[in-house]
C-alpha atoms as a PDB file:
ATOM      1  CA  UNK A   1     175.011  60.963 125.862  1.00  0.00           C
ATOM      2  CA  UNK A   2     173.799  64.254 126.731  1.00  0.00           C
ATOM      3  CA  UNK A   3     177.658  65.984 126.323  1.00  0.00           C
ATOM      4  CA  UNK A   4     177.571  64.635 122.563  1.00  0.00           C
ATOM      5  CA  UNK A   5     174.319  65.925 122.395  1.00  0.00           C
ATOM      6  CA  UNK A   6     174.794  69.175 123.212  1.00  0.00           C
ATOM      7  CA  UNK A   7     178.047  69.552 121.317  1.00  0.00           C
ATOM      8  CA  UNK A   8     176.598  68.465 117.914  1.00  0.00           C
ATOM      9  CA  UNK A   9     174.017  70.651 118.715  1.00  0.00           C
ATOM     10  CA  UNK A  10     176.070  73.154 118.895  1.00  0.00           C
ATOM     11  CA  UNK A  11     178.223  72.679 115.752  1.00  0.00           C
ATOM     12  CA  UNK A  12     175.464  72.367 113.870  1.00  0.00           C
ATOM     13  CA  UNK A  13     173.806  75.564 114.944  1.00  0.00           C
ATOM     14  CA  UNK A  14     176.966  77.590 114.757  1.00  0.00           C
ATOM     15  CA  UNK A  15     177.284  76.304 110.855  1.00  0.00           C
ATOM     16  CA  UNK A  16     173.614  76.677 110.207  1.00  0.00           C
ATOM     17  CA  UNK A  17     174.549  80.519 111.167  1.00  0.00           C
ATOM     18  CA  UNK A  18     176.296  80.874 107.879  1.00  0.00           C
ATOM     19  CA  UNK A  19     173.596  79.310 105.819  1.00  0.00           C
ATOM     20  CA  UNK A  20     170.731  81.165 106.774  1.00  0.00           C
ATOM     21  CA  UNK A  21     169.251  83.689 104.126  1.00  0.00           C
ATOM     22  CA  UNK A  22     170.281  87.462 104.976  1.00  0.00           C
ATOM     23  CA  UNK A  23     166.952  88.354 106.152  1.00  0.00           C
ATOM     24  CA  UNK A  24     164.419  88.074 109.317  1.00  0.00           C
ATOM     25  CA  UNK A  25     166.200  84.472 109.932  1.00  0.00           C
ATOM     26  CA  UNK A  26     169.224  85.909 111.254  1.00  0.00           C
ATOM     27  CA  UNK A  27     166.961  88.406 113.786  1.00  0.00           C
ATOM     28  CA  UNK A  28     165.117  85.260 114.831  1.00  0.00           C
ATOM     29  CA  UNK A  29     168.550  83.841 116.020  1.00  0.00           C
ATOM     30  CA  UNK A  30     169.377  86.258 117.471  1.00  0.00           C
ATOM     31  CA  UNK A  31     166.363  86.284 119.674  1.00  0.00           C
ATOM     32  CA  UNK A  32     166.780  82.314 119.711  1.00  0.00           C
ATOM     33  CA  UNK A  33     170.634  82.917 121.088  1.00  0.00           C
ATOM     34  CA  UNK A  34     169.117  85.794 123.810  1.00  0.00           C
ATOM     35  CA  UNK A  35     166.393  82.797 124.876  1.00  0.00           C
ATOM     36  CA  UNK A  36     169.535  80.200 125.119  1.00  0.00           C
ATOM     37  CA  UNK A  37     171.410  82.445 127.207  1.00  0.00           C
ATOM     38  CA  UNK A  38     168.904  83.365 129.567  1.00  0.00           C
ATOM     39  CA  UNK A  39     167.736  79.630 130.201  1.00  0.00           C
ATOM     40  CA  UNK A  40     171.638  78.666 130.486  1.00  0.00           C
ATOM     41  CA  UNK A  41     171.699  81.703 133.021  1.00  0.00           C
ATOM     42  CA  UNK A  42     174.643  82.806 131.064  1.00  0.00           C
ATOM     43  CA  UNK A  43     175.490  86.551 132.645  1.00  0.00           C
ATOM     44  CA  UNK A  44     174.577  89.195 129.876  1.00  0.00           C
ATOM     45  CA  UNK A  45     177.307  92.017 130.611  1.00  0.00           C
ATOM     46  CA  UNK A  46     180.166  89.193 130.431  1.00  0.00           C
ATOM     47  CA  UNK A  47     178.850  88.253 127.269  1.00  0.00           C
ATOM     48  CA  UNK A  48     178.867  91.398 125.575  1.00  0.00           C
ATOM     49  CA  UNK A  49     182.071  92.056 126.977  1.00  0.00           C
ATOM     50  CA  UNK A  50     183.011  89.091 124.950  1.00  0.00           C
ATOM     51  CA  UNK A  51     181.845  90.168 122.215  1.00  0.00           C
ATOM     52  CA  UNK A  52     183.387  93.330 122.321  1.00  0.00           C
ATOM     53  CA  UNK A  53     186.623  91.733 121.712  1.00  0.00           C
ATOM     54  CA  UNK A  54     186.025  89.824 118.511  1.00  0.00           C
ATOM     55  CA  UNK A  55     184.490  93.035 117.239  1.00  0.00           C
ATOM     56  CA  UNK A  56     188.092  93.944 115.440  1.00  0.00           C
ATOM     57  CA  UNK A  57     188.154  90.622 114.099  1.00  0.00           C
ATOM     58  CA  UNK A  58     184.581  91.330 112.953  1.00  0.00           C
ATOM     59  CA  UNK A  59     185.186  95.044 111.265  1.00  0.00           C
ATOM     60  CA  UNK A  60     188.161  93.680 109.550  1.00  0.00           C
ATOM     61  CA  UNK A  61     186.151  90.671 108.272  1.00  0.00           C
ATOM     62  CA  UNK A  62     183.275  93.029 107.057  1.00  0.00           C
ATOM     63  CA  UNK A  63     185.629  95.465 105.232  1.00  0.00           C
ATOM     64  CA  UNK A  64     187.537  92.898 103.622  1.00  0.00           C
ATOM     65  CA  UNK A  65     183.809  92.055 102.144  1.00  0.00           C
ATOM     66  CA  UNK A  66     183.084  95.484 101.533  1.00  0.00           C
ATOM     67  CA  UNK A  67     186.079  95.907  99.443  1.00  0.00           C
ATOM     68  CA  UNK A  68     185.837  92.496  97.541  1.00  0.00           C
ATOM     69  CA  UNK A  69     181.962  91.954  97.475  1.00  0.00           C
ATOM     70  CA  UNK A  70     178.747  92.894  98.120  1.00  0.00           C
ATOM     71  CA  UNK A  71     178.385  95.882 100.692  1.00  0.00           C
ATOM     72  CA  UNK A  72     175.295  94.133 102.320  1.00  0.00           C
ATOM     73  CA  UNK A  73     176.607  90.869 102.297  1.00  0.00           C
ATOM     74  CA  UNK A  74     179.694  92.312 104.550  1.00  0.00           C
ATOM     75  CA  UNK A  75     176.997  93.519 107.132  1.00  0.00           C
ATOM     76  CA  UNK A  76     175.575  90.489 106.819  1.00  0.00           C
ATOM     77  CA  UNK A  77     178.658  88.445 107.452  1.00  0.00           C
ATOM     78  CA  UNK A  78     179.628  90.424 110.153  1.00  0.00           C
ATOM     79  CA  UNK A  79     176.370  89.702 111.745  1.00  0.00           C
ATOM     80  CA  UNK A  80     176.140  86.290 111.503  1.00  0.00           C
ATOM     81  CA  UNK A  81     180.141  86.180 112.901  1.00  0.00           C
ATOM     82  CA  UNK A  82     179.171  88.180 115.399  1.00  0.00           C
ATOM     83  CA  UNK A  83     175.781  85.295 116.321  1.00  0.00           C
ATOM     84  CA  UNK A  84     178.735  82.546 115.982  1.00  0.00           C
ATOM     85  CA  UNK A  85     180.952  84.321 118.500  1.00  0.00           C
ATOM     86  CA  UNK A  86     177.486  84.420 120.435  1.00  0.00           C
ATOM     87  CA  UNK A  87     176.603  80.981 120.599  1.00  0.00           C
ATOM     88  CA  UNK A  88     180.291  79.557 121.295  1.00  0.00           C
ATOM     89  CA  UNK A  89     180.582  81.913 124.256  1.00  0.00           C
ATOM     90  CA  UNK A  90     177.389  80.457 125.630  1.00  0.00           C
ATOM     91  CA  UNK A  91     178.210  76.823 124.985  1.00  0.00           C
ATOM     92  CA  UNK A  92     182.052  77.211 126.666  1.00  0.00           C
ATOM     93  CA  UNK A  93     180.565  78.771 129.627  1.00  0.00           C
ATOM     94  CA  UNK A  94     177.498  75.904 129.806  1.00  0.00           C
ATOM     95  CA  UNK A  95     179.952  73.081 129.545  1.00  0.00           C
ATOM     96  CA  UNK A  96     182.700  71.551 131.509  1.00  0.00           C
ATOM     97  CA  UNK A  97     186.184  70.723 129.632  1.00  0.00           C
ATOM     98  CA  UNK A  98     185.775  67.075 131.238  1.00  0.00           C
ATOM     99  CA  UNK A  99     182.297  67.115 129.334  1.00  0.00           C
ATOM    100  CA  UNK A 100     183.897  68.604 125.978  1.00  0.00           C
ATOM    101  CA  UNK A 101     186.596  65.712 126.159  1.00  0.00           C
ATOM    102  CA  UNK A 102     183.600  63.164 126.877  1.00  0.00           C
ATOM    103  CA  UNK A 103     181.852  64.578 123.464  1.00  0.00           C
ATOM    104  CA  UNK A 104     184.593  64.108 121.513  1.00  0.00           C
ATOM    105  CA  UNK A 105     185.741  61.034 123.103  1.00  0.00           C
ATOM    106  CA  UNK A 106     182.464  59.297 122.139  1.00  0.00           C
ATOM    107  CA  UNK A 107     182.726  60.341 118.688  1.00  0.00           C
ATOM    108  CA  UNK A 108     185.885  58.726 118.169  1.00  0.00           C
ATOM    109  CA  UNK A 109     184.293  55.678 119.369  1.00  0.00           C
ATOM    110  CA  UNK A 110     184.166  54.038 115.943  1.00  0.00           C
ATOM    111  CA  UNK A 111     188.431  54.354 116.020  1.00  0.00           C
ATOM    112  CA  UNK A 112     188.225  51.452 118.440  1.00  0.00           C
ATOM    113  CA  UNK A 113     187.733  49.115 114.999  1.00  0.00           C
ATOM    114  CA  UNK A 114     191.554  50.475 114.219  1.00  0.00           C
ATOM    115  CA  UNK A 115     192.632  49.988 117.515  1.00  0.00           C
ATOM    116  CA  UNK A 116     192.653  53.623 118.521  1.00  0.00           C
ATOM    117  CA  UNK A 117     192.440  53.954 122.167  1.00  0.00           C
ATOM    118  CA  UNK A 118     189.601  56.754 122.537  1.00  0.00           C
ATOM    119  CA  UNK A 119     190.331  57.201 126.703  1.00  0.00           C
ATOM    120  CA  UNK A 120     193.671  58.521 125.588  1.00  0.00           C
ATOM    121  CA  UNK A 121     191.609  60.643 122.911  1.00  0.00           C
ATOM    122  CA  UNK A 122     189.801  61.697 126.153  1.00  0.00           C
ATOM    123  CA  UNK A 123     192.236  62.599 128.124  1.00  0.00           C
ATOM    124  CA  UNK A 124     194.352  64.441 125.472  1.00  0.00           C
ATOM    125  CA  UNK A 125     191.735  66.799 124.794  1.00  0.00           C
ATOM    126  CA  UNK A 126     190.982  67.377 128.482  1.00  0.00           C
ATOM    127  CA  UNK A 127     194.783  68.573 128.949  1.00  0.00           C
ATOM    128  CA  UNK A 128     195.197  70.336 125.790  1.00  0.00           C
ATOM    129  CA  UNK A 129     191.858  72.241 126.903  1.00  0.00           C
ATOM    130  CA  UNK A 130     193.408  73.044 130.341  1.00  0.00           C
ATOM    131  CA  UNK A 131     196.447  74.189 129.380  1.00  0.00           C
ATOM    132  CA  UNK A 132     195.024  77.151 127.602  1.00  0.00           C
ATOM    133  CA  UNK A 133     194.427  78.929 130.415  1.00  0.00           C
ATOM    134  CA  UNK A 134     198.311  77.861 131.946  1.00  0.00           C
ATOM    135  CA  UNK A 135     199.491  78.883 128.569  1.00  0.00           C
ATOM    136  CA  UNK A 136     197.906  82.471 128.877  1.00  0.00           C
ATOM    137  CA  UNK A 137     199.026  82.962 132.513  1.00  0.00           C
ATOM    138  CA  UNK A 138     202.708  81.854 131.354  1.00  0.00           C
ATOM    139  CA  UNK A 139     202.612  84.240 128.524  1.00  0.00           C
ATOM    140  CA  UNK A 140     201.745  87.074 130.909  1.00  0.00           C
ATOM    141  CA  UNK A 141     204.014  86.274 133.358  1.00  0.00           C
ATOM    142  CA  UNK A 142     207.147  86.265 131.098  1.00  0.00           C
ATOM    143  CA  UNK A 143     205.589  89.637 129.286  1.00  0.00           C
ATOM    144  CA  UNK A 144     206.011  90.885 133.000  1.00  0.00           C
ATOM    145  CA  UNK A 145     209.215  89.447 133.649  1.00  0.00           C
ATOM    146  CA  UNK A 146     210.656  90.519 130.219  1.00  0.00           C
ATOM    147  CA  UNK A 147     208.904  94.349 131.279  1.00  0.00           C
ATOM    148  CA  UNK A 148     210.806  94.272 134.999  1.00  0.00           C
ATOM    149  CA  UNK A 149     213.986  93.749 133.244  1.00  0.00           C
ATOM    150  CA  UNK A 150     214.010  95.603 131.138  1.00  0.00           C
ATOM    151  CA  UNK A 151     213.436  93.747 127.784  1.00  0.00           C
ATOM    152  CA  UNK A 152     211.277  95.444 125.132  1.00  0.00           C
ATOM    153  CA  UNK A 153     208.154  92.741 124.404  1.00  0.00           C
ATOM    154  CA  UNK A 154     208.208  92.749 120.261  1.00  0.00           C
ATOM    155  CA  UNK A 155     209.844  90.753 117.157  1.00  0.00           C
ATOM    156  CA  UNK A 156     213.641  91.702 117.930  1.00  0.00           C
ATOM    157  CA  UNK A 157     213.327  90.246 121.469  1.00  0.00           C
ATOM    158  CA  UNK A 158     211.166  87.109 120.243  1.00  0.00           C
ATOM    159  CA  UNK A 159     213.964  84.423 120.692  1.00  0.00           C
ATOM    160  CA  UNK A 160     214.476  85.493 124.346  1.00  0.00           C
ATOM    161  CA  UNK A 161     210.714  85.648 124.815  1.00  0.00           C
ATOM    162  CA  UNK A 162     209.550  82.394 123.273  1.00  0.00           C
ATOM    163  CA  UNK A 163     212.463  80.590 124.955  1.00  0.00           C
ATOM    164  CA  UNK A 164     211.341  81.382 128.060  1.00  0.00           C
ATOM    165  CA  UNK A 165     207.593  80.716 127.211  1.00  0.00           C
ATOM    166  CA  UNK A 166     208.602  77.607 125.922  1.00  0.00           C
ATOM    167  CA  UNK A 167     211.088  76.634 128.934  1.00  0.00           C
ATOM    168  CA  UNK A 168     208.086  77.274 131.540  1.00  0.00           C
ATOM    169  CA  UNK A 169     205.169  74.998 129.736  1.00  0.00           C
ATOM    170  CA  UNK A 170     207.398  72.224 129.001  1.00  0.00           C
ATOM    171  CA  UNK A 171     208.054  72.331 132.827  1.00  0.00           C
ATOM    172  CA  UNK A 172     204.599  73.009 132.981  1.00  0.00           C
ATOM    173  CA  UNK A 173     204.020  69.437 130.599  1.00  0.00           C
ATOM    174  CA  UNK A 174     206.612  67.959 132.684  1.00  0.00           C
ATOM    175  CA  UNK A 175     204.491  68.178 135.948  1.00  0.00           C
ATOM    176  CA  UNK A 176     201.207  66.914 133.930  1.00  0.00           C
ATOM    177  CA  UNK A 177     203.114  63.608 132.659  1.00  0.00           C
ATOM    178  CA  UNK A 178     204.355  63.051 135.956  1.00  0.00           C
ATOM    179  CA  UNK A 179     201.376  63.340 137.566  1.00  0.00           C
ATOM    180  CA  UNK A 180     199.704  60.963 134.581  1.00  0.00           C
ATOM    181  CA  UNK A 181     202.063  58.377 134.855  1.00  0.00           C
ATOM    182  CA  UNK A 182     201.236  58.375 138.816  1.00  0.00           C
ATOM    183  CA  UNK A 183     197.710  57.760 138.336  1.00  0.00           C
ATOM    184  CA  UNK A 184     198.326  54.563 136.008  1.00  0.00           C
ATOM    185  CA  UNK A 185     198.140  55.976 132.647  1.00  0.00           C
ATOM    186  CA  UNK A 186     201.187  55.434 130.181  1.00  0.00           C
ATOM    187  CA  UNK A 187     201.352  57.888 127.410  1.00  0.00           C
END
């Protein structure tokens, strides 16, 4: 109960972001986001390291507002953006994938009416959680492999690139569903 807790928590704090009035409100979350992060003993300099690299997304969000809108509102956008990238940071470093899958999990509950098996809900979202990381590693592995022999990493060389990508995390899948099946479960 807590994991559900904390997750619609967190949803509806990171939406209530973007409907807060441009004005003292958004300082006060940030000083409410600073009080989170201290009491989830969240490290600061890895957070604004995070944030560092959302801050293209962030300038390019802004001056797309700039151009089309209000100049405040852009600054204000980009702040609240930048209080969203904030609070998600905290909340993936504060909770477990097996707790994230648990969340969602027990809001599918009411799918069991339908006949919608919410463990494999559970479990899906666990694995497609985990194999971001894989995915990442793969990616940088075949940018290095493509590098050592010589293949230039951009859109003319995309076939060879995504073939291998592709070729390594279905292996990568492969091993999962093996080890699945296994333990008992049948996908």
């Amino acid at each position: 109960m807590k994991s559900i807790t904390k997750f619609l928590a967190f949803i509806l704090y990171a939406t209530a972001i973007f409907f807060m009035p441009n004005n003292a409100v958004v300082f006060a979350v940030l000083i409410i986001n600073l009080i989170i992060m201290f009491w989830a003993k969240v490290n600061f300099i890895k957070t604004v390291k995070n944030l560092l690299k959302f801050v293209p997304f962030v300038l390019f969000t802004v001056i797309i507002n700039y151009l089309l809108g209000d100049k405040i509102e852009a600054l204000w956008v980009g702040a609240k953006l930048l209080l969203v990238c904030n609070i998600t940071y905290i909340y993936a470093k504060t909770t477990t994938v097996r707790d994230l899958a648990k969340a969602i999990a027990m809001l599918c509950t009411p799918l069991k009416y339908f006949k919608v098996n919410v463990q494999e809900i559970e479990i899906l979202v666990a694995i497609s959680i985990s194999m971001v990381p894989t995915l990442k590693k793969e990616y940088s592995e075949v940018k290095e492999a493509c590098k050592a022999k010589g293949i230039q990493f951009n859109v003319k060389n995309m076939k060879i690139i995504l073939q291998k990508l592709f070729l390594s995390t279905f292996k990568r899948v492969n091993e999962i569903d093996e080890a699945l099946l296994e333990k008992g479960y049948d996908l």
